[in-house]
N, C-alpha and C. Protein backbone atom coordinates (compact mmCIF):
# COMPACT_ATOMS: atom_id res chain seq x y z
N UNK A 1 11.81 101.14 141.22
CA UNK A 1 11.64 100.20 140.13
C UNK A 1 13.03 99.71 139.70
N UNK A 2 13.05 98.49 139.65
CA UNK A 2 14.25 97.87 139.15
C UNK A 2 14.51 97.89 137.79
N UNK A 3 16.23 98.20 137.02
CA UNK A 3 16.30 97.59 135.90
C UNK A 3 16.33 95.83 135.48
N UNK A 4 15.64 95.94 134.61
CA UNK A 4 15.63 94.57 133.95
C UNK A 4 16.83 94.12 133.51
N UNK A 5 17.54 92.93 134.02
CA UNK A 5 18.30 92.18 133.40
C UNK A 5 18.65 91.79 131.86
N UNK A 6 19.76 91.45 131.30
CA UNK A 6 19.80 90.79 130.09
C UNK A 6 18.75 90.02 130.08
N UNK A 7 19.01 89.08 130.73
CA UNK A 7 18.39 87.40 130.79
C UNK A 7 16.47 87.75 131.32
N UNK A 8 15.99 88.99 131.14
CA UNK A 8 14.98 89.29 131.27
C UNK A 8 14.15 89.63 130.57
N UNK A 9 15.08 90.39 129.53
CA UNK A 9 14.39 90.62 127.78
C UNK A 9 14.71 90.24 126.92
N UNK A 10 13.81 90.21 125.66
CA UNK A 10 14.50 89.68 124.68
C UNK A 10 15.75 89.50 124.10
N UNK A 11 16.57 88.34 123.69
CA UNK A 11 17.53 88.93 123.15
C UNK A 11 17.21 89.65 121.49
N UNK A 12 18.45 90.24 121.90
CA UNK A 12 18.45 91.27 120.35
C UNK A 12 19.17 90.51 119.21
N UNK A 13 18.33 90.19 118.46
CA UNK A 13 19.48 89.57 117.32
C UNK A 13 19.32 90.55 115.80
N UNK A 14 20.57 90.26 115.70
CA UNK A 14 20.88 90.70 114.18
C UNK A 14 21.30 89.60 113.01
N UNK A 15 20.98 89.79 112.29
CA UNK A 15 20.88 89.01 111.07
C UNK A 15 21.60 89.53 109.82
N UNK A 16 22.61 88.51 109.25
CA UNK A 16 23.71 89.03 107.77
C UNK A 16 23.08 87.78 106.68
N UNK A 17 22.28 87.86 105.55
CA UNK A 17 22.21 86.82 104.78
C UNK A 17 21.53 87.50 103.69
N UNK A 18 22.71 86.97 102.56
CA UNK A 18 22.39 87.60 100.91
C UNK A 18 21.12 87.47 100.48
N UNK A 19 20.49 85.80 100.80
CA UNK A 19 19.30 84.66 99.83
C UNK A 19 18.19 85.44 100.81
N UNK A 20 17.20 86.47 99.71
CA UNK A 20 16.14 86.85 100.20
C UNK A 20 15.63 85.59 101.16
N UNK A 21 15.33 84.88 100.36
CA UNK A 21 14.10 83.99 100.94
C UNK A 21 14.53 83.18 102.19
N UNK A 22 15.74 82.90 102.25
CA UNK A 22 16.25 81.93 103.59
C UNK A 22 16.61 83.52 104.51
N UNK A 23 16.77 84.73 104.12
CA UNK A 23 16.68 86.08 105.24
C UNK A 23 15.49 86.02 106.12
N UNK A 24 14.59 85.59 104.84
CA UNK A 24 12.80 85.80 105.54
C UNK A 24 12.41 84.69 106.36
N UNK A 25 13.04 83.55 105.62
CA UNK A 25 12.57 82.91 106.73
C UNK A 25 13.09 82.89 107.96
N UNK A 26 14.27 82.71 108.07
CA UNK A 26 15.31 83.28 109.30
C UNK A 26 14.14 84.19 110.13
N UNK A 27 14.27 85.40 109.56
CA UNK A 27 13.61 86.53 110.38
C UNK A 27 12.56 86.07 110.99
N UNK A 28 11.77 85.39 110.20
CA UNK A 28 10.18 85.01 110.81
C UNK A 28 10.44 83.89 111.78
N UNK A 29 11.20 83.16 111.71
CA UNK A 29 11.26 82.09 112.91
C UNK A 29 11.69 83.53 114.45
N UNK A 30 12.51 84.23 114.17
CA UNK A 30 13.28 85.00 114.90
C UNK A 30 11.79 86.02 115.59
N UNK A 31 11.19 86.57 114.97
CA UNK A 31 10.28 87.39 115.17
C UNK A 31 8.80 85.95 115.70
N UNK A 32 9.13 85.11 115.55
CA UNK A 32 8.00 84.18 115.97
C UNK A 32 8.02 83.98 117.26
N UNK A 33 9.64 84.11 117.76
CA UNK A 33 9.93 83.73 119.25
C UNK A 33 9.85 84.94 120.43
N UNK A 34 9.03 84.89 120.92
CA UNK A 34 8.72 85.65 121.94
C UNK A 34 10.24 86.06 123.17
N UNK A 35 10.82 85.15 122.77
CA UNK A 35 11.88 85.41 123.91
C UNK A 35 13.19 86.32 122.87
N UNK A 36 12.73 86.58 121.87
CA UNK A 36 13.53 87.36 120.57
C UNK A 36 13.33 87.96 120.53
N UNK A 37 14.20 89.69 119.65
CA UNK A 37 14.00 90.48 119.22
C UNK A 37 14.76 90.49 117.12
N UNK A 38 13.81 91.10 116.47
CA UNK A 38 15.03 90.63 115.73
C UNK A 38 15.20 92.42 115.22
N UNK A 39 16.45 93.06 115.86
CA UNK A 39 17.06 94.20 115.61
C UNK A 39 17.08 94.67 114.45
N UNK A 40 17.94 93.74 113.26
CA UNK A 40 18.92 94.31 112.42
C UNK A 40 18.31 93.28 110.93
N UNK A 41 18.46 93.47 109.94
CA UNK A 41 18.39 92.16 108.67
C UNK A 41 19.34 93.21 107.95
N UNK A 42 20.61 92.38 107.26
CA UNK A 42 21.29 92.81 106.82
C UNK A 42 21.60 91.91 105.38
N UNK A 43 21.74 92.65 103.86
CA UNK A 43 22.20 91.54 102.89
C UNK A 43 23.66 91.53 102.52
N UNK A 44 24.56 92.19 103.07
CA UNK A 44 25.89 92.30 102.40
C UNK A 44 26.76 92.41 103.57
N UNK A 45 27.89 91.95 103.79
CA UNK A 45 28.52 92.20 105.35
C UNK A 45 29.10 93.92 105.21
N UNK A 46 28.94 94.80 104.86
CA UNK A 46 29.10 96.44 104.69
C UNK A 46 27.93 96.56 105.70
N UNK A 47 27.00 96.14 104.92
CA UNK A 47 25.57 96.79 105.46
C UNK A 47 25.45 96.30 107.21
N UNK A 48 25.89 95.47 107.17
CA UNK A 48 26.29 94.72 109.17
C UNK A 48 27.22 95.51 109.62
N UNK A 49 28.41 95.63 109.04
CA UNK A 49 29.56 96.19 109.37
C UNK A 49 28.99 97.43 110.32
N UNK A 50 28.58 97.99 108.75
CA UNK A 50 28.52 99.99 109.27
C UNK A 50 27.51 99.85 110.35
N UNK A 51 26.26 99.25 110.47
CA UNK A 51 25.39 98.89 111.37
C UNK A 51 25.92 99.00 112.65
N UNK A 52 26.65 97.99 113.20
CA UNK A 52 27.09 97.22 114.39
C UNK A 52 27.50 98.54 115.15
N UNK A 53 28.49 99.14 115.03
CA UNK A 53 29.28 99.92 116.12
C UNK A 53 28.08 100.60 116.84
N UNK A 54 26.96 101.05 116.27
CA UNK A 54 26.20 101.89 117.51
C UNK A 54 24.91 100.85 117.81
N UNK A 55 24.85 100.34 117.58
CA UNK A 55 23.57 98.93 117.45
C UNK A 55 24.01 97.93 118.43
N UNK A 56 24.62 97.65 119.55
CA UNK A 56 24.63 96.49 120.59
C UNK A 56 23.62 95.02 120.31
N UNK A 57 23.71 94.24 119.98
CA UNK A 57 22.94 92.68 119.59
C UNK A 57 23.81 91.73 120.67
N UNK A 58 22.66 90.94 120.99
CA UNK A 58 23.11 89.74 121.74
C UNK A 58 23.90 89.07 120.89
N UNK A 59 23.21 88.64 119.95
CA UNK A 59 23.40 87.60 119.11
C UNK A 59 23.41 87.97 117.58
N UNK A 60 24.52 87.50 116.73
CA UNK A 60 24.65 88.10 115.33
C UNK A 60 24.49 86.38 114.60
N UNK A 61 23.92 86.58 114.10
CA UNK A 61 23.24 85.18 112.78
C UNK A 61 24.01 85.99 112.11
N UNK A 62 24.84 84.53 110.76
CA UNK A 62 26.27 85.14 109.92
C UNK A 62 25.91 84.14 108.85
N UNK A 63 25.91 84.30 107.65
CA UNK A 63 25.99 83.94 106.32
C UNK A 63 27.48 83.88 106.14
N UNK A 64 28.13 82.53 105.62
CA UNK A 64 28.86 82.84 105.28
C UNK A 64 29.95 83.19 104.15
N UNK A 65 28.61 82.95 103.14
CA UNK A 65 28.67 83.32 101.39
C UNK A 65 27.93 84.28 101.15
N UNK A 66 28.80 85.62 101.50
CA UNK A 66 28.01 86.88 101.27
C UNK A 66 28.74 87.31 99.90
N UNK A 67 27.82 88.36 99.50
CA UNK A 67 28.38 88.93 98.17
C UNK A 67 30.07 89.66 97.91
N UNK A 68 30.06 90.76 99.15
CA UNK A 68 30.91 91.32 98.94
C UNK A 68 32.19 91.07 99.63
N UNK A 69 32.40 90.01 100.83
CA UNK A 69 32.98 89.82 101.67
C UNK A 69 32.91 88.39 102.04
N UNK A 70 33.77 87.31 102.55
CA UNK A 70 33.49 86.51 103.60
C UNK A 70 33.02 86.42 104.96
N UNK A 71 31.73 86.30 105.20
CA UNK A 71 31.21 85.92 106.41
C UNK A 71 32.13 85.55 107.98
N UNK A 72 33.26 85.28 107.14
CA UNK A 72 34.83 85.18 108.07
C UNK A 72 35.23 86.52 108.75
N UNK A 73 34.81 87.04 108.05
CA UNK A 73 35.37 88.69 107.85
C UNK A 73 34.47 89.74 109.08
N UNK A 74 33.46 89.15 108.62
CA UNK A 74 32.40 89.99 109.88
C UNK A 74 32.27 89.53 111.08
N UNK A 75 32.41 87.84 110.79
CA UNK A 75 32.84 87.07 112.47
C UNK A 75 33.66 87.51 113.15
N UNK A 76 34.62 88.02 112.87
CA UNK A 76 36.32 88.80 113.24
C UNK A 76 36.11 90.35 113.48
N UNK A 77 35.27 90.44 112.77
CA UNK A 77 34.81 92.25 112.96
C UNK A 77 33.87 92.16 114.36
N UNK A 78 32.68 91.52 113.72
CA UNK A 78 32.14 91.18 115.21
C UNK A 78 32.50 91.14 116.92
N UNK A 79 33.28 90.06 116.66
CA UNK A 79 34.15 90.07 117.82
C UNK A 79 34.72 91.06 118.30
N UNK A 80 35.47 91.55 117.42
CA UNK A 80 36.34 93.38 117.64
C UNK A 80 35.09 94.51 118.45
N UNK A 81 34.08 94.56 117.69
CA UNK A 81 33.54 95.52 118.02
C UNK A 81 32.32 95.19 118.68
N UNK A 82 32.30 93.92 119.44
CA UNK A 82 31.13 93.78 119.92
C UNK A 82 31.66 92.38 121.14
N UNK A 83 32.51 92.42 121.86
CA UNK A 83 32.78 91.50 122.09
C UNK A 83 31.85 90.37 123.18
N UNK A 84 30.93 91.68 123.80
CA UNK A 84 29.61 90.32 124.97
C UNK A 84 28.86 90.15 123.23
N UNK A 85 28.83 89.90 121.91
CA UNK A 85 27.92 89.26 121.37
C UNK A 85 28.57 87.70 121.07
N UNK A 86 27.00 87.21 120.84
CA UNK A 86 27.51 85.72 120.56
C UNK A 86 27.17 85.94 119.14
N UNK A 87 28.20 84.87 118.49
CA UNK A 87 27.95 85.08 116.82
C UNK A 87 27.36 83.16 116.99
N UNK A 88 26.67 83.64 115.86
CA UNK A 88 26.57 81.90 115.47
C UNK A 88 26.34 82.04 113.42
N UNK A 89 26.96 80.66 112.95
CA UNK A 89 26.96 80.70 111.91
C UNK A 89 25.39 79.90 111.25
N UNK A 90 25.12 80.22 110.14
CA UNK A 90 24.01 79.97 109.56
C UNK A 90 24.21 79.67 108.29
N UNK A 91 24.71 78.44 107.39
CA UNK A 91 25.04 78.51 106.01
C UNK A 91 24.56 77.06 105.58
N UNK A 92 25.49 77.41 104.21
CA UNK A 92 24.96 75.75 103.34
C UNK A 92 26.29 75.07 103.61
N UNK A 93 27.47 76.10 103.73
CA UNK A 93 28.73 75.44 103.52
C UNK A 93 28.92 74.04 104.88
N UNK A 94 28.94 72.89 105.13
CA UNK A 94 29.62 71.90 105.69
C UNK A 94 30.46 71.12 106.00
N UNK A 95 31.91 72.23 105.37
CA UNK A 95 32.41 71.20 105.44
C UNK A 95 33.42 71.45 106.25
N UNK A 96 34.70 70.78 106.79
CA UNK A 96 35.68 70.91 107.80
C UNK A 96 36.13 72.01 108.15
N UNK A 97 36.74 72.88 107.03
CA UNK A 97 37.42 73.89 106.65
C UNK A 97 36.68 75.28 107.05
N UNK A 98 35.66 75.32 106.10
CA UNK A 98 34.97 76.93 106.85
C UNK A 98 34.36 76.20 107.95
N UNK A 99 34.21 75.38 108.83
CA UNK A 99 33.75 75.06 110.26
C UNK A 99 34.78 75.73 111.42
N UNK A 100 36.42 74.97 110.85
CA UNK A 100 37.63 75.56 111.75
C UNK A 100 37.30 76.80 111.60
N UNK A 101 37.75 77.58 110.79
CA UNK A 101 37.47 78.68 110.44
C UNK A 101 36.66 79.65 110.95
N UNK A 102 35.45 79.06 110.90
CA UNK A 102 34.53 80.41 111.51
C UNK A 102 34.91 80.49 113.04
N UNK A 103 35.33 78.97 113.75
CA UNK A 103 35.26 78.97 114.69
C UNK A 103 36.58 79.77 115.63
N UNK A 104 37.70 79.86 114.49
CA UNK A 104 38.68 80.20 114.28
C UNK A 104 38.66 82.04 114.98
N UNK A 105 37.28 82.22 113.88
CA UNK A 105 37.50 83.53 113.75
C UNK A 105 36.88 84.29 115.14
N UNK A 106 35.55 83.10 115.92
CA UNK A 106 35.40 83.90 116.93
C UNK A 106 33.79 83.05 116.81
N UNK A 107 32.89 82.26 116.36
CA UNK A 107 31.68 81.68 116.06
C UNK A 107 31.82 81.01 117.04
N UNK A 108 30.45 80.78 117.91
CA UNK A 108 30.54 80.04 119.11
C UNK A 108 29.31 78.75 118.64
N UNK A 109 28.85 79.00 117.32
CA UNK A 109 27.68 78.21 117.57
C UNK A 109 27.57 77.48 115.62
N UNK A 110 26.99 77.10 115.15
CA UNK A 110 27.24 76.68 113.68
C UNK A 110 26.12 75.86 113.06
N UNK A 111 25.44 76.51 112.19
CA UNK A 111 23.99 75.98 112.07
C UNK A 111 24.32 75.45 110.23
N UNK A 112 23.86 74.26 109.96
CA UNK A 112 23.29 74.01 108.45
C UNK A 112 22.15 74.53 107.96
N UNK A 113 21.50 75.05 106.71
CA UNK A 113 20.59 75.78 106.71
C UNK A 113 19.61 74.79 106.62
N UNK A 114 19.65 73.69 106.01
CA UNK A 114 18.94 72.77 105.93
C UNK A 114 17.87 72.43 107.34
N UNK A 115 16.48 72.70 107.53
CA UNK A 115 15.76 72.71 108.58
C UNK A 115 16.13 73.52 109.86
N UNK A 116 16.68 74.68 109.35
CA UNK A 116 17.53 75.52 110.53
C UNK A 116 15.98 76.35 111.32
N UNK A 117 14.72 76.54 110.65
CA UNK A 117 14.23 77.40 110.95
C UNK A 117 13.16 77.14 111.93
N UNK A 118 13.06 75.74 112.43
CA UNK A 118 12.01 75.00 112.94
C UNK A 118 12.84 75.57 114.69
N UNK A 119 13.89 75.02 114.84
CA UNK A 119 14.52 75.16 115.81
C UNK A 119 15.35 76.40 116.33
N UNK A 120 15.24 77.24 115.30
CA UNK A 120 16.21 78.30 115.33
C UNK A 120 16.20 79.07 116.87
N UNK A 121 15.17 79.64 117.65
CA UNK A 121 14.51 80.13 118.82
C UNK A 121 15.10 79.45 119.61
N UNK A 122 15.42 78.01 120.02
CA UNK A 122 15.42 77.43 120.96
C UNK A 122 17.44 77.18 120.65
N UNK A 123 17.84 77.25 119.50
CA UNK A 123 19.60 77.10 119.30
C UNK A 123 20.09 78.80 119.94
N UNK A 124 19.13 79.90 119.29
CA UNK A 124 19.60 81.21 119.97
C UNK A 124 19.55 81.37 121.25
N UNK A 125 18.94 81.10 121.88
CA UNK A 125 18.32 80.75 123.38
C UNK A 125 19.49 79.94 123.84
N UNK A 126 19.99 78.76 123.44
CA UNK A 126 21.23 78.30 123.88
C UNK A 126 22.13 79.11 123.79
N UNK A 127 22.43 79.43 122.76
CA UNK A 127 23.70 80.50 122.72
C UNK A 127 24.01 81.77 123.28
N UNK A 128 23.06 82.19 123.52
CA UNK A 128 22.93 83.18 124.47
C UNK A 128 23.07 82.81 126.16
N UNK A 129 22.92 81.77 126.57
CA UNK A 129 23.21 81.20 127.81
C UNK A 129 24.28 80.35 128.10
N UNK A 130 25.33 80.10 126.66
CA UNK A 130 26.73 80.24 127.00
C UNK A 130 26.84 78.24 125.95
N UNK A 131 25.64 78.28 125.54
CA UNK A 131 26.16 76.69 124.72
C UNK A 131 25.88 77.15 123.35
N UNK A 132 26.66 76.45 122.92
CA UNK A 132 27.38 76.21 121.48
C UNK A 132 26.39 75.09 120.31
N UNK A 133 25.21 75.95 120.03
CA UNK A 133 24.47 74.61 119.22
C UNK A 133 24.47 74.43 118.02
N UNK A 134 24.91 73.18 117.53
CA UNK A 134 25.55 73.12 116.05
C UNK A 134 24.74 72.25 115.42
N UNK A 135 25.00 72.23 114.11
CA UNK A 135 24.53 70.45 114.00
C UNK A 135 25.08 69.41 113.96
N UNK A 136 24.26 68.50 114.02
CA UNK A 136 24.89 66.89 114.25
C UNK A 136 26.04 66.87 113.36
N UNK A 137 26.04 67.14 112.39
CA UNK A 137 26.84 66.82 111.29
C UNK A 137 28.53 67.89 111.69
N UNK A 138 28.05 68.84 111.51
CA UNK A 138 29.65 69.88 112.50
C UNK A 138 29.54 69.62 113.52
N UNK A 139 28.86 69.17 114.54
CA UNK A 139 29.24 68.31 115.81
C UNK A 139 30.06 66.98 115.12
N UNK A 140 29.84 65.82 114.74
CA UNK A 140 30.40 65.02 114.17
C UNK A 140 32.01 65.39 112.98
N UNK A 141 32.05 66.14 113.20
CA UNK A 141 33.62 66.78 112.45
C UNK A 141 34.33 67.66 113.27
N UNK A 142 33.86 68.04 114.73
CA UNK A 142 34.58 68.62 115.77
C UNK A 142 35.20 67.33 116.14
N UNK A 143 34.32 66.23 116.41
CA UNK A 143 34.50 65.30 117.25
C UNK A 143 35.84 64.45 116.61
N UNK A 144 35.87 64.30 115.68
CA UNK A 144 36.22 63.29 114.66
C UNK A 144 37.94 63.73 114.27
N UNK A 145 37.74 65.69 114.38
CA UNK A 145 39.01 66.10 114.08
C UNK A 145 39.85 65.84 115.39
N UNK A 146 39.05 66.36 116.75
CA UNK A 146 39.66 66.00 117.45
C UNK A 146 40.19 65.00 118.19
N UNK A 147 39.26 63.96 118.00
CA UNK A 147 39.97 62.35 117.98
C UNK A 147 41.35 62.52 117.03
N UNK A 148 41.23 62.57 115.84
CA UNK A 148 42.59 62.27 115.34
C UNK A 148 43.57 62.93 115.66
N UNK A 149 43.47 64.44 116.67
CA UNK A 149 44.50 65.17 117.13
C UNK A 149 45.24 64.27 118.33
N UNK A 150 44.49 62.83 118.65
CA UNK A 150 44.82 62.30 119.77
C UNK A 150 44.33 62.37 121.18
N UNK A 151 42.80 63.58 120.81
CA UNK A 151 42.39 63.57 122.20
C UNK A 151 41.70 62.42 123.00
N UNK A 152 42.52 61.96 123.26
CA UNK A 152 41.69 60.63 124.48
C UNK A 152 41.39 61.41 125.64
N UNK A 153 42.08 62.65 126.09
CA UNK A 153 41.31 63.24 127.77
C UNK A 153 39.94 63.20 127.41
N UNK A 154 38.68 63.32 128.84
CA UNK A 154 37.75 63.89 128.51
C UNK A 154 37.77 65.29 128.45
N UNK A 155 37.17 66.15 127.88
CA UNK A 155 37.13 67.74 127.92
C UNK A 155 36.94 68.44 129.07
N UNK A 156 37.87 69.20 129.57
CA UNK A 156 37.73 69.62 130.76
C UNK A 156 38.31 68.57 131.94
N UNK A 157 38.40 67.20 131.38
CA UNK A 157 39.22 67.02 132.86
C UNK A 157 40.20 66.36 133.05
N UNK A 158 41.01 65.29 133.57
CA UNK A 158 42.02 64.98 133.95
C UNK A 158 42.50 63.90 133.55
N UNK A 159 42.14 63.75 131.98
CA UNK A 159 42.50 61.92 131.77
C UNK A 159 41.28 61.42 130.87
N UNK A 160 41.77 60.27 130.48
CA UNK A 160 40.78 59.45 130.03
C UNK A 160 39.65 58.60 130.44
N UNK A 161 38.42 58.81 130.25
CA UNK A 161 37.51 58.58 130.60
C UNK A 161 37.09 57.28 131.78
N UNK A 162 37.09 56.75 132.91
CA UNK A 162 37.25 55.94 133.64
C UNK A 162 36.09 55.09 132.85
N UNK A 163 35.97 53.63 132.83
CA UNK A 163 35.31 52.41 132.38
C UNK A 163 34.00 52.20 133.22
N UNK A 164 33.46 52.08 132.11
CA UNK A 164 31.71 52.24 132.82
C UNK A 164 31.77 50.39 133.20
N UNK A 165 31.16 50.41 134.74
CA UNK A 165 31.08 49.10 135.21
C UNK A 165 30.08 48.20 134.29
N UNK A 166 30.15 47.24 133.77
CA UNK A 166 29.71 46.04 133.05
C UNK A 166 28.12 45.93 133.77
């Protein structure tokens, strides 16, 4: 009998978020998806913290207006002590700053909470297979910062984009 692959069982996710009610719903989209597990629900980044070291998760869902700590804080911890997990962020905050930032700290993925829960299954599912699903809106402020850094290459390759024939 063979062992089963990652990419064969559920992933394991863990969950950090203060707001009962956006935890629950979180969870229930998470527990709705058959290709999910949901491990861990955590309300304070302590309670994730102490968790994590013997608990292995694919995937860590991150609040990043927790009570006792910045959500920054456990992204960075995360990483340290868990480094095959993918973190992705889950908040209200939008704006430039905690975006660099989380991404800064080690966040591969960056969700608005606003209608996060319809799609949530199918953004973890990306992230776990190595893409980065954000929303339009922090997609549109990756894009935007990095235009003004001057990036005219395309990403990944050798120059600026060749001219689409007329």
């Amino acid at each position: 009998m063979s062992i089963a692959s990652a990419a064969d069982r559920p992933a394991r996710v863990a969950l950090v978020e203060d707001d009962a009610g956006m935890r629950q719903r979180i969870a229930h989209a998470v527990q709705g998806d058959a290709g999910l597990s949901l491990a861990f629900e955590a309300v304070t980044a302590q309670q994730i913290l102490d968790w994590l070291p013997g608990h292995p998760v694919d995937v860590l869902l991150v609040d990043l207006g927790l009570p006792d700590r910045s959500g920054l804080e456990v992204i960075r911890a995360a990483r340290r002590l868990q480094p095959d997990c993918a973190v992705m962020v889950i908040t209200i905050f939008g704006d430039e700053a905690n975006m660099v930032q989380a991404f800064e700290a080690g966040a591969s993925g960056y969700l608005l909470k606003d209608g996060t829960e319809r799609d949530l299954g199918l953004h973890i599912r990306s992230l776990r297979a190595g893409g980065s699903p954000m929303s339009p809106i922090i997609a549109r402020q990756l894009l935007r910062r990095w235009q003004q850094a001057g990036g005219t290459a395309v990403p990944g390759g050798r120059g600026a984009a060749p001219a689409s024939p007329a």
